[in-house]
Protein backbone atom coordinates (compact mmCIF):
# COMPACT_ATOMS: atom_id res chain seq x y z
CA UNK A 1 -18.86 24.52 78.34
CA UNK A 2 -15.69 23.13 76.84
CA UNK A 3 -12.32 22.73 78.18
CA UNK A 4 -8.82 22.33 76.47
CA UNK A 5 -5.72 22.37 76.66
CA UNK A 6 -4.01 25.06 75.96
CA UNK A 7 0.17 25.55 76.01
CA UNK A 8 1.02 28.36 78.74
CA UNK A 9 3.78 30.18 76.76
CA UNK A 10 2.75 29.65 73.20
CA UNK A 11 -0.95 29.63 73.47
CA UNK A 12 -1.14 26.63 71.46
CA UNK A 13 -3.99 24.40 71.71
CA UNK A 14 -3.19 20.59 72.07
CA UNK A 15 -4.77 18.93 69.01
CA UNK A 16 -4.62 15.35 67.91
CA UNK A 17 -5.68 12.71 66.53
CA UNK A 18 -9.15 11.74 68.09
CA UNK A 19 -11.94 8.94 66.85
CA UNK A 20 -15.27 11.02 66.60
CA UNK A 21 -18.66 8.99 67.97
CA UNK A 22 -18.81 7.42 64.53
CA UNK A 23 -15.45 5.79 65.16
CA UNK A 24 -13.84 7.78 62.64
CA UNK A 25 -10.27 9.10 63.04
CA UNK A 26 -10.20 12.52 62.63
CA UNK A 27 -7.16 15.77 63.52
CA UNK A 28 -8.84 18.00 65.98
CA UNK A 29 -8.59 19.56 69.49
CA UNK A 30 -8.76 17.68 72.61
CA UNK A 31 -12.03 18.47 74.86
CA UNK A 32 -13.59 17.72 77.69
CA UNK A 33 -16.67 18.45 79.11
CA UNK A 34 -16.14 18.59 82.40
CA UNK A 35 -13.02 20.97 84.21
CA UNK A 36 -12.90 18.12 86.82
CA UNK A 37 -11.93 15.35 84.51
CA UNK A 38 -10.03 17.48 82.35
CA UNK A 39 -7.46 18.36 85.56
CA UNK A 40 -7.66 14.66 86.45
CA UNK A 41 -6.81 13.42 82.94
CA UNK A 42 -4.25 15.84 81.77
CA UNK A 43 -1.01 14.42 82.83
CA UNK A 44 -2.18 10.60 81.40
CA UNK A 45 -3.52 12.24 78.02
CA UNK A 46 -0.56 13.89 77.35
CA UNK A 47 1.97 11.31 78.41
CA UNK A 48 0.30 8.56 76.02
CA UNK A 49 1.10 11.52 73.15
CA UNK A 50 4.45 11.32 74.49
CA UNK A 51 4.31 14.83 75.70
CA UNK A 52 6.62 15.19 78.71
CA UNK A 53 5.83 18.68 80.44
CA UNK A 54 2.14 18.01 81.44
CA UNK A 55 2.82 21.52 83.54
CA UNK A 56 3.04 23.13 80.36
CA UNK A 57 -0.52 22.81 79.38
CA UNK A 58 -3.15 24.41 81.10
CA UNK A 59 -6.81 23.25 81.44
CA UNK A 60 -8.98 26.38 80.04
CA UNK A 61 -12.94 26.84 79.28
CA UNK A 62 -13.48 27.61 75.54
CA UNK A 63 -16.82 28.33 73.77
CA UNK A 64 -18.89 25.53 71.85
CA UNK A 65 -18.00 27.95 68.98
CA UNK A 66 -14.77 28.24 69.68
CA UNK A 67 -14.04 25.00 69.83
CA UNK A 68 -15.97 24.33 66.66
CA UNK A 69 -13.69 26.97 64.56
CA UNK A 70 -10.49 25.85 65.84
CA UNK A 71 -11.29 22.45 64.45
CA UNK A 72 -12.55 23.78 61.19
CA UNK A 73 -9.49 26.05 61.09
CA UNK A 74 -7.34 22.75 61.83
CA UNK A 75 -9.15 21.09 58.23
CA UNK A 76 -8.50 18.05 59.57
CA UNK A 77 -4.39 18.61 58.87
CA UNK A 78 -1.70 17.60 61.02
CA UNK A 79 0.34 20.42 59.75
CA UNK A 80 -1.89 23.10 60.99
CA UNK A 81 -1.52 24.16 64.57
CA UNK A 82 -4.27 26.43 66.69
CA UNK A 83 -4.02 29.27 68.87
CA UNK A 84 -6.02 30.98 71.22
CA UNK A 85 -4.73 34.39 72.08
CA UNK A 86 -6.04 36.40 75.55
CA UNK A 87 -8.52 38.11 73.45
CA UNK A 88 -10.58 34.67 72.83
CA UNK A 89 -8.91 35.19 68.81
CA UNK A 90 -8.09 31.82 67.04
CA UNK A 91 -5.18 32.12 64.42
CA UNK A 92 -3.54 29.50 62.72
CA UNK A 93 0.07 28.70 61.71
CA UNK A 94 1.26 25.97 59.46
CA UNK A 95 3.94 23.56 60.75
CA UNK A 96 7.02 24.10 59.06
């Protein structure tokens, strides 16, 4: 099973930009596959993406398909942000 990151009071989850096992650059949402290393890496990951409040984000398990959706929802776009509500529901939102 999966596990993101997903922002406490919004419910956003943190996407970036990641390098897929073909070494190609691609807009998507963090995962790990392990809770353990997830907890461990957290704070690092999101200082190097210059995000300050590590306590913010909260490690949380998320379906394969779930995961898979909220990267096809994201298209690959920067401007697009991901959310998972308490009912397991992705939505999306442009950035303004």
């Amino acid at each position: 099973m999966p596990y993101v990151l997903k922002h406490a009071e919004s419910a956003e989850l943190f996407a970036c930009t990641l390098v897929n096992r073909y070494d190609l650059p691609y807009f998507g949402v963090k995962d790990w596959e392990d809770e353990e290393a997830a907890v461990r890496e957290k704070a690092g990951f999101l200082e190097a993406r210059g995000v300050g409040e590590s306590s913010s984000w909260e490690v949380v398990p998320v379906t394969e398909m779930q995961l898979k959706l909220a990267n096809v929802k994201l298209k690959n776009d920067p401007g697009r942000r991901v959310f998972l509500d308490e009912d397991g529901t992705l939505r999306l939102e442009k950035r303004g």
